[in-house]
C-alpha atoms as a PDB file:
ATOM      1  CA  UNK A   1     121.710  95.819 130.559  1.00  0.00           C
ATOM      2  CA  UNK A   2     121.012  99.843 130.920  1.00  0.00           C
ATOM      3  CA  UNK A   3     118.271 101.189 132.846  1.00  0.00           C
ATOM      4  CA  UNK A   4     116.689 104.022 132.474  1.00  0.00           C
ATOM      5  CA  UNK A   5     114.517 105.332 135.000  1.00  0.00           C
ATOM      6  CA  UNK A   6     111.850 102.797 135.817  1.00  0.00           C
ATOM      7  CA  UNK A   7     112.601 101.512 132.054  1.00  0.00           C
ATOM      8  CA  UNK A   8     114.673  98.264 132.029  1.00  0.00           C
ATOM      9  CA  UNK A   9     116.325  97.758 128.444  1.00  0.00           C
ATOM     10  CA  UNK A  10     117.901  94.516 127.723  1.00  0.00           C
ATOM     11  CA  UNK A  11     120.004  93.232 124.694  1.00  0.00           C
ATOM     12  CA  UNK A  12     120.802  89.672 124.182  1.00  0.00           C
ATOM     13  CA  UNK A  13     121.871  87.347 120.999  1.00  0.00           C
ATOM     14  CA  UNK A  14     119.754  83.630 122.187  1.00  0.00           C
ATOM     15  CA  UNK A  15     117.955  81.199 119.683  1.00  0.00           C
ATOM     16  CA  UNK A  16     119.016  82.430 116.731  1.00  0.00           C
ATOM     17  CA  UNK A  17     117.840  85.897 117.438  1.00  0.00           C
ATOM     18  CA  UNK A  18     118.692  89.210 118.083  1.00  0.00           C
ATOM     19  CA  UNK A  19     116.880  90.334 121.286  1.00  0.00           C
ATOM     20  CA  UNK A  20     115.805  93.909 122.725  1.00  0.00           C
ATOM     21  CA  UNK A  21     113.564  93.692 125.491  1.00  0.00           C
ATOM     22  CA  UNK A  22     111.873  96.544 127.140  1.00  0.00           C
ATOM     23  CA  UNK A  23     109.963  96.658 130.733  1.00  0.00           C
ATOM     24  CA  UNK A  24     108.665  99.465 132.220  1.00  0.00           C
ATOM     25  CA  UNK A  25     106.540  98.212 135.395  1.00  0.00           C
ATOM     26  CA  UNK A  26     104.384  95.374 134.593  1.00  0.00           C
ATOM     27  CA  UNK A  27     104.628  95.740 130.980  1.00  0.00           C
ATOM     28  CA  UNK A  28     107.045  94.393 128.239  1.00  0.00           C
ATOM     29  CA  UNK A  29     107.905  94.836 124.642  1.00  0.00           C
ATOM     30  CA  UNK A  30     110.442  92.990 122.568  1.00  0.00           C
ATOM     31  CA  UNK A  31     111.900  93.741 119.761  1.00  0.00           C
ATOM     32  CA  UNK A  32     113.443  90.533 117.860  1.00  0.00           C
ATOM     33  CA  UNK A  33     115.410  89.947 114.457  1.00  0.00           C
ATOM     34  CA  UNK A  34     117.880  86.909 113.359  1.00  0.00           C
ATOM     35  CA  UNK A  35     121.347  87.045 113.777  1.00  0.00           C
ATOM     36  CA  UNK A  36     121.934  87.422 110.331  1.00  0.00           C
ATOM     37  CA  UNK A  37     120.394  91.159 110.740  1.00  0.00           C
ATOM     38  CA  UNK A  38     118.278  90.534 107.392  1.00  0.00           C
ATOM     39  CA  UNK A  39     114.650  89.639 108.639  1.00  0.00           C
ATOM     40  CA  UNK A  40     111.818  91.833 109.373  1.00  0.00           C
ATOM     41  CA  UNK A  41     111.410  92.398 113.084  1.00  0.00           C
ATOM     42  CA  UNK A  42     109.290  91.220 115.137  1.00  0.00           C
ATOM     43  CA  UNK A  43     107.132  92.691 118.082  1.00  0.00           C
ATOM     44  CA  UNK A  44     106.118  90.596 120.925  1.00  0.00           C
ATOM     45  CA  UNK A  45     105.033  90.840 124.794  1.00  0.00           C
ATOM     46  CA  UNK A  46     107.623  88.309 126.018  1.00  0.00           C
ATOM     47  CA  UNK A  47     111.198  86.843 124.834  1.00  0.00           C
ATOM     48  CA  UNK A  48     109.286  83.721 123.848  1.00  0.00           C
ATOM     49  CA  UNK A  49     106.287  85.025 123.054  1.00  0.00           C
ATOM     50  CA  UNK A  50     103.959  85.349 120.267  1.00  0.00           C
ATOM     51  CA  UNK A  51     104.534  87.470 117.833  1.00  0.00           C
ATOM     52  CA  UNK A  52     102.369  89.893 117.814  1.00  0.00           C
ATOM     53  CA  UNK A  53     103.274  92.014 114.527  1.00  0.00           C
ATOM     54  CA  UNK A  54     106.245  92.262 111.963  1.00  0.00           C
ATOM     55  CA  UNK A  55     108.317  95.605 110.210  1.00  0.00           C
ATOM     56  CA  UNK A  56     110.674  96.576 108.222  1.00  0.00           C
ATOM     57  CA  UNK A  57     111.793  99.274 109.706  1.00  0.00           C
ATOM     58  CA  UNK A  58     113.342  99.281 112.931  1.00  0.00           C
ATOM     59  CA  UNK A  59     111.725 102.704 113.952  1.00  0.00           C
ATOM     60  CA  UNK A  60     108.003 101.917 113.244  1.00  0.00           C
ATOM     61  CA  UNK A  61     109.032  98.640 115.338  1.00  0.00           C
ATOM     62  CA  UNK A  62     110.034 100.762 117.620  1.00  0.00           C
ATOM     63  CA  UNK A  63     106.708 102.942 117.697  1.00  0.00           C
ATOM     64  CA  UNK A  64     104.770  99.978 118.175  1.00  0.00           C
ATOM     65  CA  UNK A  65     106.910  98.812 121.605  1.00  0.00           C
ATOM     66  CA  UNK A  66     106.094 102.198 122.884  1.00  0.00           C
ATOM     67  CA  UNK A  67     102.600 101.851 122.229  1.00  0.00           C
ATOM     68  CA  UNK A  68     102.668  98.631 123.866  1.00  0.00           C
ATOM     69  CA  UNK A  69     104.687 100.852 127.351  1.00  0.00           C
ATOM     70  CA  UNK A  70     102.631 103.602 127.557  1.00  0.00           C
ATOM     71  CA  UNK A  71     105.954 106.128 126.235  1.00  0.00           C
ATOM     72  CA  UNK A  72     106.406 108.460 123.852  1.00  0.00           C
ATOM     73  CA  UNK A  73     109.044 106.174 120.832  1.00  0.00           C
ATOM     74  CA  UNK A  74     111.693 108.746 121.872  1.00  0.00           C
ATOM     75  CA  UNK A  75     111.788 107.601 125.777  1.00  0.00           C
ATOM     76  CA  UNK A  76     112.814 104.004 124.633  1.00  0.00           C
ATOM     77  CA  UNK A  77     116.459 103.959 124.845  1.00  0.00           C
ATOM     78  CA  UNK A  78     118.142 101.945 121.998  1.00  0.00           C
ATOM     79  CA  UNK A  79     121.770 100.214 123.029  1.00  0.00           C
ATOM     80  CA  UNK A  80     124.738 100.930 120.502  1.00  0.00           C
ATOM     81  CA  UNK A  81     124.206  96.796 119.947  1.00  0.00           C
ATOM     82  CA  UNK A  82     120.622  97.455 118.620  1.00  0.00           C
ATOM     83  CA  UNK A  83     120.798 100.212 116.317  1.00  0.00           C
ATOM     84  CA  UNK A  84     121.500  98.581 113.391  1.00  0.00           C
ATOM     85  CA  UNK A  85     118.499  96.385 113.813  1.00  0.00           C
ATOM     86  CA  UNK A  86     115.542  96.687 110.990  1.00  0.00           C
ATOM     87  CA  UNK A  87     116.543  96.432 107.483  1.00  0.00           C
END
């Protein structure tokens, strides 16, 4: 777990998936992708929520959780773990 600020940023491998979740007050992102690293990823609200969009690219992915916070893309840090998420 890092934090940054007020931002929490949390990477975890559960379910099959590859797991970055983002909170910043009352608001969450997640970022989620098999294990195998090959799928598109998806965007949700929660860990086991609904999916609420899916990308290729781990950087519009990205984009879209920082919509979702309220932050610029560049204030979301991105864990060593994570950054070869997206294909």
């Amino acid at each position: 777990m890092v934090a940054d600020h007020e931002m929490e940023v949390v990477y975890e491998e559960r379910n099959g998936e590859r797991v970055l979740r983002y909170s910043l007050g009352d608001k969450t992102a997640v970022l989620a992708q098999n294990l195998h690293g090959y799928a598109m990823i998806a965007v949700r609200t929660a860990v086991d929520g609904d999916e609420i969009e899916r990308y290729y690219g781990f950087e519009m992915a990205l984009d879209h959780a920082a919509e979702l916070l309220g932050v610029h893309p560049r204030e979301l840090p991105v864990p060593e773990v994570a950054a070869d998420m997206g294909m």
